[in-house]
C-alpha atoms as a PDB file:
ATOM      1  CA  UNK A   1     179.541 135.330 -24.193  1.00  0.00           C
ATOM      2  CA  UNK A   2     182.759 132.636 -23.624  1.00  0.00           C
ATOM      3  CA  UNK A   3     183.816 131.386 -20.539  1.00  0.00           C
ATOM      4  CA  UNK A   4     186.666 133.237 -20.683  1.00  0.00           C
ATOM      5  CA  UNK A   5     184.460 136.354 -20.831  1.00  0.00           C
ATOM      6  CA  UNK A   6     182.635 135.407 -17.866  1.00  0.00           C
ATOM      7  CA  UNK A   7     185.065 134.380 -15.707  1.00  0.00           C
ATOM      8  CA  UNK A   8     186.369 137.925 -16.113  1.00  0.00           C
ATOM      9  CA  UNK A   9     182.696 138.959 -15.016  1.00  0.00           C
ATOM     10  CA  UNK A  10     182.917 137.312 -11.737  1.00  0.00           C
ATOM     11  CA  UNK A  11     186.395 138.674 -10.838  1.00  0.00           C
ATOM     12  CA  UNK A  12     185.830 141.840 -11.737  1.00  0.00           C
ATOM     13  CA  UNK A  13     182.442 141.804  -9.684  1.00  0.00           C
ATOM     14  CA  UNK A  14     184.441 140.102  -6.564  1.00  0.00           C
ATOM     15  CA  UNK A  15     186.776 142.857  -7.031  1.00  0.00           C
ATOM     16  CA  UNK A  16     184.373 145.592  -6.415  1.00  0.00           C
ATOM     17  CA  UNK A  17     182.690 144.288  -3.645  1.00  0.00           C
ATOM     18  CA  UNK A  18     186.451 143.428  -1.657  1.00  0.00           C
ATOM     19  CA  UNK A  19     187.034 147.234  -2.843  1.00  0.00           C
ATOM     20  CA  UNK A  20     183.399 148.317  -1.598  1.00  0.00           C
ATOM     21  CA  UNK A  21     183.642 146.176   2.009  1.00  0.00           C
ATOM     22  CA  UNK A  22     187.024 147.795   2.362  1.00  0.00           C
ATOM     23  CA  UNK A  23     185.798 150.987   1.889  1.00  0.00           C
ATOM     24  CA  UNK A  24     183.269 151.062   3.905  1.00  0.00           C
ATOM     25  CA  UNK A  25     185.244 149.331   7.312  1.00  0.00           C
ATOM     26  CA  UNK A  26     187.855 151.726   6.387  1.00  0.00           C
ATOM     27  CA  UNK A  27     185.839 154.461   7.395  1.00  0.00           C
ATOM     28  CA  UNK A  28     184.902 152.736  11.041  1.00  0.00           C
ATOM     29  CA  UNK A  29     186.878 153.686  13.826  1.00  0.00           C
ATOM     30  CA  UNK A  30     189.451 150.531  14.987  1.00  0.00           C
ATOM     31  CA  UNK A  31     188.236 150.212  18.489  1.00  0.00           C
ATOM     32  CA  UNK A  32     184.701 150.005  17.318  1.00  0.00           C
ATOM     33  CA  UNK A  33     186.122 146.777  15.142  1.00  0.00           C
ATOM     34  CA  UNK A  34     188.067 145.561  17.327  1.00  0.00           C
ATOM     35  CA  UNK A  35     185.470 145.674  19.952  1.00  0.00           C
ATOM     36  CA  UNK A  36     182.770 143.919  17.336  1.00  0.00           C
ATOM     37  CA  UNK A  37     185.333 141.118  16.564  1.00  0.00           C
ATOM     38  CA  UNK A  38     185.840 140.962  19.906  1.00  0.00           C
ATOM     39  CA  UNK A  39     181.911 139.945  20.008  1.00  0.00           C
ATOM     40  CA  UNK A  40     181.752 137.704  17.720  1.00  0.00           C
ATOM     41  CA  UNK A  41     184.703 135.577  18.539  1.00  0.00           C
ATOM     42  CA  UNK A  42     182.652 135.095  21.868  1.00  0.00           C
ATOM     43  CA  UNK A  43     179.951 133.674  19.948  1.00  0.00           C
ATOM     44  CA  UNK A  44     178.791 130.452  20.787  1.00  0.00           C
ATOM     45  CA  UNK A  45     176.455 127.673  19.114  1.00  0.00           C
ATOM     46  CA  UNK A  46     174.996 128.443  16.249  1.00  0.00           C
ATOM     47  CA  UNK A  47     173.952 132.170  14.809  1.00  0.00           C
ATOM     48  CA  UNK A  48     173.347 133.999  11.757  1.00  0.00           C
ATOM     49  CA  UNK A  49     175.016 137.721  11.029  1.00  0.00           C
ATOM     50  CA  UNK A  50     171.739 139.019  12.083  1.00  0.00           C
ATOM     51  CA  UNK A  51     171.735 137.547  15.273  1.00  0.00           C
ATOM     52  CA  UNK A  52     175.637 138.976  15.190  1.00  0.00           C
ATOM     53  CA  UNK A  53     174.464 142.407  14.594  1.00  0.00           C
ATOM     54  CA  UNK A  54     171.964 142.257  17.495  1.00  0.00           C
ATOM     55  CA  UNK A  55     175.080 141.043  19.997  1.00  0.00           C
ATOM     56  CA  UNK A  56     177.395 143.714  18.995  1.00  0.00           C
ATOM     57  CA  UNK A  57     174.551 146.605  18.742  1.00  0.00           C
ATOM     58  CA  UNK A  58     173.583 146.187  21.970  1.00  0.00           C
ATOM     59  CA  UNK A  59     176.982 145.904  23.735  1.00  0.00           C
ATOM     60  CA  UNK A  60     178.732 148.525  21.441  1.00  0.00           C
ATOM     61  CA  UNK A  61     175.854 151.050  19.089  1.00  0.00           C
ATOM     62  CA  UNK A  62     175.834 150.736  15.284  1.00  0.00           C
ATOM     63  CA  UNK A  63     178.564 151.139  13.111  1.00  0.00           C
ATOM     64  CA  UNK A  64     178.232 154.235  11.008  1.00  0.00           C
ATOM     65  CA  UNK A  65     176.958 152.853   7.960  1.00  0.00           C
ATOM     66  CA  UNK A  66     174.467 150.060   7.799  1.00  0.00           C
ATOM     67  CA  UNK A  67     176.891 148.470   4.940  1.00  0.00           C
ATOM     68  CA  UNK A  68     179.657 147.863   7.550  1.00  0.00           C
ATOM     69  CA  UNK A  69     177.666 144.652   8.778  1.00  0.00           C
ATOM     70  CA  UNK A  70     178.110 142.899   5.531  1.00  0.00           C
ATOM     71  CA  UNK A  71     181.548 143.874   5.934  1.00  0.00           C
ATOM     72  CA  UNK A  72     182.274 142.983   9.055  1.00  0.00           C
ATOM     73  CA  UNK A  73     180.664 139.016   8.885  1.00  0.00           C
ATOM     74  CA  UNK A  74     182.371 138.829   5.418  1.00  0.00           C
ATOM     75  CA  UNK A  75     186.012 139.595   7.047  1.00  0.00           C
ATOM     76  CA  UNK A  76     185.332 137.250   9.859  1.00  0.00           C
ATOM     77  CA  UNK A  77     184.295 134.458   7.706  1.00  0.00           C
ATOM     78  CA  UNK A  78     187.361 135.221   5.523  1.00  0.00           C
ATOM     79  CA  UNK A  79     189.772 135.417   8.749  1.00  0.00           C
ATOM     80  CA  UNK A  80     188.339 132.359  10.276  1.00  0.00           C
ATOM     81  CA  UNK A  81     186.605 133.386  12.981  1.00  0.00           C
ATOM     82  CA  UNK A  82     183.553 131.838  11.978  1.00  0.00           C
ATOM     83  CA  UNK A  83     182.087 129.312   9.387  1.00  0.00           C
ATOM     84  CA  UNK A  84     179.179 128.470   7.883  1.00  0.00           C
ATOM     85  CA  UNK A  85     177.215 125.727   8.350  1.00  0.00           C
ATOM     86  CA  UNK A  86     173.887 126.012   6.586  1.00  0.00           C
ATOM     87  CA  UNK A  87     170.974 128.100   5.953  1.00  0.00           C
ATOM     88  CA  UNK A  88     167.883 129.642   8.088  1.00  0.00           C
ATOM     89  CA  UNK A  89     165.715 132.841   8.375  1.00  0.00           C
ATOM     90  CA  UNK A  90     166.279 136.150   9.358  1.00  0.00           C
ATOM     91  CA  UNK A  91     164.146 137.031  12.286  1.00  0.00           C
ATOM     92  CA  UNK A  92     163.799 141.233  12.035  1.00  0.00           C
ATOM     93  CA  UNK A  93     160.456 142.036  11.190  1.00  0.00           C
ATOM     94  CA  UNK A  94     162.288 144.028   8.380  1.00  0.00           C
ATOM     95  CA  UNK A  95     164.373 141.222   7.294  1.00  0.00           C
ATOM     96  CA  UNK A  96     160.688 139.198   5.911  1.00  0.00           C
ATOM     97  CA  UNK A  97     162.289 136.036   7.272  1.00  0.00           C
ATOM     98  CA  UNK A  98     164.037 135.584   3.865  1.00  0.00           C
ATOM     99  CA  UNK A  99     167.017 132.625   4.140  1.00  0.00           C
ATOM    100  CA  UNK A 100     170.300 133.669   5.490  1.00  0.00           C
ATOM    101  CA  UNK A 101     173.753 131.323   5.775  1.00  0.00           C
ATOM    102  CA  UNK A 102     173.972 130.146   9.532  1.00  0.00           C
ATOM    103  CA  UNK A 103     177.375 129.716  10.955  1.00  0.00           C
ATOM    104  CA  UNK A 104     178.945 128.239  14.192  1.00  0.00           C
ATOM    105  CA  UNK A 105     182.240 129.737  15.722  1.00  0.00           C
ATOM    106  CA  UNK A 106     185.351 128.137  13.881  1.00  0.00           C
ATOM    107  CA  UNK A 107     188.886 127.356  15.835  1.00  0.00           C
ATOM    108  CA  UNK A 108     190.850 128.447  12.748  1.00  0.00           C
ATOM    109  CA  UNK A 109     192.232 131.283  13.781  1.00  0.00           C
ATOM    110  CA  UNK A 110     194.689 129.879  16.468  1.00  0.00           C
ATOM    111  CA  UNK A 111     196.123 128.185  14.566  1.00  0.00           C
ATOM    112  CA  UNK A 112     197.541 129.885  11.978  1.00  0.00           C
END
């Protein structure tokens, strides 16, 4: 395979998930978003999406697809609302404690 041929690889597989996370927050209602951004621009210290998830589930219900977290961290990395700043472990039972990006709240987004 050439680089060339590889490269076209990766964006066509970054393509499909922006199309796929797109997709599936499409299909959430706006005030539900709004509400979860809403969340996690009041986080504070440090957090993983998990921990996310747990804040805005408890204050708002589940989106209604489990795929819409992924979306929804992804688009507020991307927008600036948050960054990451290393790695750590989920903590859901479920989860297995695998690693996970950490990230802090980021000031980006007033200023744009």
């Amino acid at each position: 395979m050439t680089d060339a041929t590889q490269a076209d690889l990766f964006v066509s597989a970054r393509t499909a998930r922006d199309d796929a996370i797109s997709t599936v927050l499409g299909h959430e209602p706006n005030e539900w978003k709004r509400k979860a951004y809403g969340i996690i621009l009041a986080a504070t210290g440090e957090f993983t999406g998990e921990d996310l998830r747990f804040l805005v589930r408890d204050a708002i219900g589940n989106p209604h697809h489990p795929n819409v977290w992924g979306g929804l961290i992804h688009h507020a990395v991307k927008r600036g609302y948050i960054r990451e700043i290393g790695m750590g472990q989920m903590k859901d039972k479920r989860s297995h404690a695998r690693r996970t990006p950490v990230y802090a709240p980021s000031n980006r987004w007033l200023n744009p």
